[in-house]
Protein backbone atom coordinates (compact mmCIF):
# COMPACT_ATOMS: atom_id res chain seq x y z
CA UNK A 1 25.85 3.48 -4.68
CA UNK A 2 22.13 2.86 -3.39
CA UNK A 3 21.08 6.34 -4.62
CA UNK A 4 22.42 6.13 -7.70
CA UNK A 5 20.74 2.18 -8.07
CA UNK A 6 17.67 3.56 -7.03
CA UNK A 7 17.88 6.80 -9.49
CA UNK A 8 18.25 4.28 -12.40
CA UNK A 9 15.02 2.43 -11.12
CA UNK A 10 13.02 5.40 -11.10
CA UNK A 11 14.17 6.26 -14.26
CA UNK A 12 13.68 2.26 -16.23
CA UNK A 13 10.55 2.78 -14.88
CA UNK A 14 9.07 6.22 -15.95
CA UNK A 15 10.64 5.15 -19.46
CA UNK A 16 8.63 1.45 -19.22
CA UNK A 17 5.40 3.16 -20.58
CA UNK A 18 7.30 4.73 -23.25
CA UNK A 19 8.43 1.09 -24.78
CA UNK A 20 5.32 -0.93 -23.71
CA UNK A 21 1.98 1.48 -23.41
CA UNK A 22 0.01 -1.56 -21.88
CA UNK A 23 2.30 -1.84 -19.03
CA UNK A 24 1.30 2.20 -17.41
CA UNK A 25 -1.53 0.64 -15.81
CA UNK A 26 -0.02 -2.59 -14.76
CA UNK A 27 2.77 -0.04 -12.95
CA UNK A 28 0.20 2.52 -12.24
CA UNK A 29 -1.52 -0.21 -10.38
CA UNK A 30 1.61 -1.95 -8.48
CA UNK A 31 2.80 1.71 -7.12
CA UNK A 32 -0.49 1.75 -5.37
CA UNK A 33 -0.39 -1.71 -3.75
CA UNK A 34 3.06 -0.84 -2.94
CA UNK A 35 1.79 2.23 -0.85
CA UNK A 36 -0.73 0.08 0.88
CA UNK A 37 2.27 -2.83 1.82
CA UNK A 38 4.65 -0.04 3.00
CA UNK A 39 1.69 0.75 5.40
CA UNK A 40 1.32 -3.42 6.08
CA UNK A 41 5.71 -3.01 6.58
CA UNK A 42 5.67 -0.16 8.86
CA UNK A 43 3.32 -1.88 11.16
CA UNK A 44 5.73 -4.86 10.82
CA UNK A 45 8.27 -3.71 12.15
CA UNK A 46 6.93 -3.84 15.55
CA UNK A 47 5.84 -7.44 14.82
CA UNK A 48 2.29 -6.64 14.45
CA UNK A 49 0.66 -7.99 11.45
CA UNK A 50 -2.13 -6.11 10.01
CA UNK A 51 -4.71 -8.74 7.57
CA UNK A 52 -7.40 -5.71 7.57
CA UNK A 53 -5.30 -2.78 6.05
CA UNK A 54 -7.13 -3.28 2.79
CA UNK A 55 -10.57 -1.68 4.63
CA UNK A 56 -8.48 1.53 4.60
CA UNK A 57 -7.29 0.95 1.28
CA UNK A 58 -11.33 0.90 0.31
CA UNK A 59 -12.12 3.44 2.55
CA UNK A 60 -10.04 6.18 0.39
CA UNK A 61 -10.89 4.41 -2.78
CA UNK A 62 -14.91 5.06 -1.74
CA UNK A 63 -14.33 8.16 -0.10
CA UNK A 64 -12.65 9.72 -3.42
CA UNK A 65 -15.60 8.37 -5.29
CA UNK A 66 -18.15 10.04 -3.03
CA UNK A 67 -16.36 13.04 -3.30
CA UNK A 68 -16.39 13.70 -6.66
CA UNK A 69 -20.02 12.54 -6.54
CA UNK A 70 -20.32 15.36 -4.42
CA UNK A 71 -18.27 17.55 -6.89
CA UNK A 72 -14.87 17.85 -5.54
CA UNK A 73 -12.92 17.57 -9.17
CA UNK A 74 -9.36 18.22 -8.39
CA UNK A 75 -6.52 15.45 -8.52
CA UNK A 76 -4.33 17.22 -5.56
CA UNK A 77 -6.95 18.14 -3.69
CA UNK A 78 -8.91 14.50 -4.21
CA UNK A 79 -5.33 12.69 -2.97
CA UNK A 80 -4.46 14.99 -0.41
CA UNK A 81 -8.14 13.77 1.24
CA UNK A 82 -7.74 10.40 0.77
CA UNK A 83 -4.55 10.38 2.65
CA UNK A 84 -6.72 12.69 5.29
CA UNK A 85 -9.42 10.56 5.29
CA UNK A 86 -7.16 7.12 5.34
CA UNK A 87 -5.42 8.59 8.86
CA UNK A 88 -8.43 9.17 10.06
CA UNK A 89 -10.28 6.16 9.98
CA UNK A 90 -7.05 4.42 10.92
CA UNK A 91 -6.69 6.78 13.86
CA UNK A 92 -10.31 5.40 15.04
CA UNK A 93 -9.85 1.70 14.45
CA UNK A 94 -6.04 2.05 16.16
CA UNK A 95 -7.37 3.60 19.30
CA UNK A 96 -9.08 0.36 19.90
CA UNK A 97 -6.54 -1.93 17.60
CA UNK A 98 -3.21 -1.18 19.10
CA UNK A 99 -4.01 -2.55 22.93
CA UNK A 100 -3.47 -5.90 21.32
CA UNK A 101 -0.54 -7.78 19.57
CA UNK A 102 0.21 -11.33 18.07
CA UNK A 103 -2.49 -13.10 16.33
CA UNK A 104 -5.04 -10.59 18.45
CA UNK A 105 -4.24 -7.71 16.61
CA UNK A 106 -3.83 -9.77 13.33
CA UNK A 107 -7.54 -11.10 13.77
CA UNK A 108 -9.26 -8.12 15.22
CA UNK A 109 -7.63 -6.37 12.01
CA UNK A 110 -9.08 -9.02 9.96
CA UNK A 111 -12.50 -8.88 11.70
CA UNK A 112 -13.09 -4.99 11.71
CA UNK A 113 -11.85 -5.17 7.91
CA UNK A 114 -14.74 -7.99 6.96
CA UNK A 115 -17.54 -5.77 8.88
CA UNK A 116 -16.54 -3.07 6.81
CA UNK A 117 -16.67 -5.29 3.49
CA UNK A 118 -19.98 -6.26 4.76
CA UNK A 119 -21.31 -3.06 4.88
CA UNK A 120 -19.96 -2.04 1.43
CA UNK A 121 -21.42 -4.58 -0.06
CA UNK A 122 -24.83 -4.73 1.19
CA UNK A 123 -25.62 -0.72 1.45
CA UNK A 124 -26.54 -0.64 -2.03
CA UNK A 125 -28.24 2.94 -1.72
CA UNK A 126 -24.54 4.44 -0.65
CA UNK A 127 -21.96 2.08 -2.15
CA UNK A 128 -23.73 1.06 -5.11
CA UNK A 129 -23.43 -2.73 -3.42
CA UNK A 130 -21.61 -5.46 -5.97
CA UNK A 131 -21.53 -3.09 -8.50
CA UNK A 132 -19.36 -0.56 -6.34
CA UNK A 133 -18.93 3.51 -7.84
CA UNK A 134 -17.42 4.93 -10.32
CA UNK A 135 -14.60 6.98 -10.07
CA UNK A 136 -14.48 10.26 -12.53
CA UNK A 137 -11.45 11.20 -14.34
CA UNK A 138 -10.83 14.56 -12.24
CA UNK A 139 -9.30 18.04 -13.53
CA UNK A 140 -5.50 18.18 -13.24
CA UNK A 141 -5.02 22.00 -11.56
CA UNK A 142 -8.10 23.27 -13.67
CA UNK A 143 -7.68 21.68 -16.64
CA UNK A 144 -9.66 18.67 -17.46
CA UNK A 145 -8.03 16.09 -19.73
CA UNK A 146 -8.84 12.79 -21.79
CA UNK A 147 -8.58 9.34 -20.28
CA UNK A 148 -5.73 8.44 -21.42
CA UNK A 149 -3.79 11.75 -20.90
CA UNK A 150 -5.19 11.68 -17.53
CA UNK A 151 -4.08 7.94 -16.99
CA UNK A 152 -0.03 8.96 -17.79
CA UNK A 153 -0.30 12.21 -15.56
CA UNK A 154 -1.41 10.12 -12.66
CA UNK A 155 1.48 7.31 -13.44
CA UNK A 156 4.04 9.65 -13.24
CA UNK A 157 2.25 11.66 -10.51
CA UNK A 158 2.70 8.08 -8.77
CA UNK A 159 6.07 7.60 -9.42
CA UNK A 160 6.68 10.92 -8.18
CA UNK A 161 4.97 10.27 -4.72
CA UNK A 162 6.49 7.05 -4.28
CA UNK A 163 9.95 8.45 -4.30
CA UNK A 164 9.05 11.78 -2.08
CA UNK A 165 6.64 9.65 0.29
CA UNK A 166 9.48 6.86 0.62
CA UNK A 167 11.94 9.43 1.34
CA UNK A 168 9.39 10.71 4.16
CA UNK A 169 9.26 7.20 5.74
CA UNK A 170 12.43 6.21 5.73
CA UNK A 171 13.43 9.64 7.37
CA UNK A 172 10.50 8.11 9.85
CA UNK A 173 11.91 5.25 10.52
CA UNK A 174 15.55 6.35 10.89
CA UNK A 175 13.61 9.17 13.51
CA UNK A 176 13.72 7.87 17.00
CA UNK A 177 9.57 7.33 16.86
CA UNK A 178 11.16 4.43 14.31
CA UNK A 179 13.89 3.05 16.50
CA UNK A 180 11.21 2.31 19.09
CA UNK A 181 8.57 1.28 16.98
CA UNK A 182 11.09 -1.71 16.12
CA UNK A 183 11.97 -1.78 19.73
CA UNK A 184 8.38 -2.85 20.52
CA UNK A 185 9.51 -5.83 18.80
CA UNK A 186 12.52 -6.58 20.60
CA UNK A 187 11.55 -5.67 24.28
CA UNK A 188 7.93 -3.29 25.20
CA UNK A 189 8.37 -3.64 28.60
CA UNK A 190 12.21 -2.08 28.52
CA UNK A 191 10.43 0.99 26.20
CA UNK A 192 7.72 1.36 29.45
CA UNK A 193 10.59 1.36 31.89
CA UNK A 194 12.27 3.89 30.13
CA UNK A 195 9.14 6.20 30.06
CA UNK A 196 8.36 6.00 26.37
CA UNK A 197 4.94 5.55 25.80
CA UNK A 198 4.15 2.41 23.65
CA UNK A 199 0.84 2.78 22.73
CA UNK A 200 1.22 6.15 21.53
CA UNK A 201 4.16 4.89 19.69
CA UNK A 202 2.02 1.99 18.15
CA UNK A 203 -0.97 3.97 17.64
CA UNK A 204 1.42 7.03 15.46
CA UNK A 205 2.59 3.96 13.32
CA UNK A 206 -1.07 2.86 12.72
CA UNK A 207 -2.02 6.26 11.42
CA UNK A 208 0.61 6.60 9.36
CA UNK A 209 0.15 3.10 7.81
CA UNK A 210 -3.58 3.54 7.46
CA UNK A 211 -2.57 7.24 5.14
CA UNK A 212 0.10 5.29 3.12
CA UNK A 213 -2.84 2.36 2.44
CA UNK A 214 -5.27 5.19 1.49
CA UNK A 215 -2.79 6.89 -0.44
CA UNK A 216 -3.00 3.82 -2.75
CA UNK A 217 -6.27 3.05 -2.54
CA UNK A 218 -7.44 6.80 -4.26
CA UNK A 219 -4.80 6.19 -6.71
CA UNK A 220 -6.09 2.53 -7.71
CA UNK A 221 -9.34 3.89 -7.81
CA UNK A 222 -7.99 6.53 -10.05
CA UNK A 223 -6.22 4.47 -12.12
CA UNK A 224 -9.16 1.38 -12.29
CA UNK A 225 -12.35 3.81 -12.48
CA UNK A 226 -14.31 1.81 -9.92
CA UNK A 227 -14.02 1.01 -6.67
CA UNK A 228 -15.91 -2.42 -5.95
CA UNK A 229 -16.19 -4.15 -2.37
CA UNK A 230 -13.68 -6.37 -3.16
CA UNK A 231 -10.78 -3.30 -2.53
CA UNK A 232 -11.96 -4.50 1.10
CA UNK A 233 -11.84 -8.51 1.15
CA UNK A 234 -9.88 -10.48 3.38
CA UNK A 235 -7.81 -11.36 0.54
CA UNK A 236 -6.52 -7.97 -0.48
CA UNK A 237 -5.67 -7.67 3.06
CA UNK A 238 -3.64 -11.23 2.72
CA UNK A 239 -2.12 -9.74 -0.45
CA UNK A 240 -0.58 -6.73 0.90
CA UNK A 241 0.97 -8.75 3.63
CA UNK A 242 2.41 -11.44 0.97
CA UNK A 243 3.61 -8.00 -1.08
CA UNK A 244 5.23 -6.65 2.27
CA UNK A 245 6.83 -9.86 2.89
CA UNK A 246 7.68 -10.65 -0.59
CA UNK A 247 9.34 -7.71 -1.08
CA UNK A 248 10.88 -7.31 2.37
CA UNK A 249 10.90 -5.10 5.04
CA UNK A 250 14.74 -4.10 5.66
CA UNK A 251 13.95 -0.63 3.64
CA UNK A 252 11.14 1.55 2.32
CA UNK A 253 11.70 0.25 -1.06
CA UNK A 254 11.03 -3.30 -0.26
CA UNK A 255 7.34 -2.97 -0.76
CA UNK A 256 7.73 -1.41 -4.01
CA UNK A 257 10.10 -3.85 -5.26
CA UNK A 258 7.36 -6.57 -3.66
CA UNK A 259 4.43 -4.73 -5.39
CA UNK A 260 5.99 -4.37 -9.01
CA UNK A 261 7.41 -7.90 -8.94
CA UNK A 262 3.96 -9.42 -8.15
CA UNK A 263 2.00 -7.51 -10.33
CA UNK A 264 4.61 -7.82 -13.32
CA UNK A 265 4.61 -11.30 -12.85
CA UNK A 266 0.66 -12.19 -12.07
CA UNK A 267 0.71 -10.20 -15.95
CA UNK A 268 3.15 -12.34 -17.41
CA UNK A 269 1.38 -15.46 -15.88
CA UNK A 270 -1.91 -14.29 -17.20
CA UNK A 271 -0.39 -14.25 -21.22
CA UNK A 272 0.61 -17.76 -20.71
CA UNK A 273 -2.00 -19.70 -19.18
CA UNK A 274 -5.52 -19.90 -17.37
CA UNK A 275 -3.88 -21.44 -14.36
CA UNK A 276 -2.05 -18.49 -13.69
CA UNK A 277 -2.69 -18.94 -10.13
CA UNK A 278 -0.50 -21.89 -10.09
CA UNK A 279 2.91 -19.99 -12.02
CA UNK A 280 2.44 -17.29 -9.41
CA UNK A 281 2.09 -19.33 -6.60
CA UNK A 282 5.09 -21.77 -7.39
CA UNK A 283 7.22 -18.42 -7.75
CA UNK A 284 6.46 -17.01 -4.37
CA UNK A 285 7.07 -20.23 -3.15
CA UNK A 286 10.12 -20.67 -3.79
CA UNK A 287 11.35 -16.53 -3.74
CA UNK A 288 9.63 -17.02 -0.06
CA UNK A 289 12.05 -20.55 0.91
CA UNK A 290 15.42 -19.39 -0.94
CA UNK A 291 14.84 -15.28 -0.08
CA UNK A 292 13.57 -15.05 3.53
CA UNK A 293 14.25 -11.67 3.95
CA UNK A 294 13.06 -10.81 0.69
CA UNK A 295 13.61 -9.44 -2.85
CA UNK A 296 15.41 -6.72 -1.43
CA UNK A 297 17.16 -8.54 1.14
CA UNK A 298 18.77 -10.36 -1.48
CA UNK A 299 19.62 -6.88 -3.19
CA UNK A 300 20.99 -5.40 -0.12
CA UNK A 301 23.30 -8.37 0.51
CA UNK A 302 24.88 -8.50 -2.81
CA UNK A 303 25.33 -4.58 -2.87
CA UNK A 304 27.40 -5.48 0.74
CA UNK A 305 29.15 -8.08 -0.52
CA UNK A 306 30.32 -6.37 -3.40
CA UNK A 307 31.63 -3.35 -1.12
């Protein structure tokens, strides 16, 4: 019953662009936030809340832009190194990162993330500063297309990767690396006892949420056609944690669900009235007090129930 639900999904959504043209990019857009909040939901499901994944979000985004500065012009090949490139920064930050937990890790996250920001904005010889880089429409396995043939290749490209990626970490998390990466939430010191190594445990989980937020980040900077400093704020970081949480993190397709809520409603919002801020954040609070495990918490339960 869940595969065929989430078959239907796919599908409402890869025909969405066909009805309403405007709303590819909206989607385009949401699918790569909700790769960046799967990484944010991976990590928290150890209990460790990241509020500085958005640096490797950036990171990608700027590292896809200086490579096709340096003329890289492939779409695979430009993806494939952003997902590189995301693991390995994250692999850096989480040897140091992952020693600590509680609001430690949530802080240092936050303060690596801000000296990062920093340094994209103010190294306006590399970055380009405030004004960020521009991000070339790239050739699609040799051929080169328009903009807008380009921008529906990469949509569905997206919707593609999020069902084959979320199919890759689920299988992860179902893997016994997953079962003790939510057992560092429960009880560490029983996973030491028993010989299992936490920290490389932890520091696996970091990598692989540091790809997934990279992963996104090259395709918003696809999709967009700049990256700008901002990809790194503090506030991107708090808005993949609100999409993770939003969305839930009983299942891979939580932050998806999360992601393509938020976005779908911050456009709505915007249609209506300058103070969209306030619509959206009346909405979250009251999904966040009546849905505490999330939008698809509340899914899950009524698929039980109706077992």
């Amino acid at each position: 019953m869940r595969t065929v639900t989430a078959a239907a999904a796919v599908l409402v959504l890869a025909l969405l662009p066909v009805a309403a043209p405007w709303l590819q990019f909206v989607l385009t857009l949401a699918i790569a936030k909700g790769f960046a909040a799967l990484g944010v939901a991976v990590l928290l499901r150890a209990g460790l809340i990241s509020i500085g994944h958005a640096m490797f979000y950036a990171a990608s985004a700027y590292g896809v832009a200086f490579l096709a500065r340096a003329g890289v012009n492939d779409l695979g090949l430009l993806l494939i190194l952003s997902v590189l490139g995301g693991a390995l920064v994250g692999a850096v930050a989480g040897l140091f990162l992952v020693r600590y937990r509680a609001i430690f890790f949530a802080m240092l996250n936050l303060a690596v993330s801000m000296v990062f920001y920093a340094l994209c904005a103010k190294l306006y010889g590399v970055t380009g500063g405030t004004d960020g880089m521009p991000v070339p429409v790239p050739a699609v396995f040799g051929v080169v297309l328009g903009e807008p043939a380009f921008k529906s290749v990469l949509f569905y490209l997206s919707l593609g990767l999020m069902v084959l990626i979320g199919l890759a970490v689920q299988r992860y998390l179902n893997s016994p690396l997953g079962h003790a990466l939510a057992a560092v939430h429960t009880n560490e010191i029983r996973l030491e006892y028993l010989g299992i190594p936490v920290w490389a445990v932890l520091l696996i989980a970091y990598v692989i949420s540091a790809a997934l937020a990279g992963l996104g980040g090259a395709i918003a900077g696809f999709a967009i056609g700049r990256v700008v400093p901002d990809f790194a704020f503090w506030t991107a970081s708090g808005h993949l944690v609100l999409i993770a949480v939003l969305g839930g993190i009983g299942g891979v397709p939580g932050a998806f669900i999360g992601a393509l809520f938020l976005e779908l409603l911050h456009s709505a919002a915007v249609t209506v009235t300058d103070s969209w801020n306030l619509i959206v954040g009346v909405t979250l609070i009251i999904v966040i007090m009546f849905m505490p495990q999330g939008v698809y918490g509340l899914l899950a339960r009524k698929e039980a129930a109706s077992l």
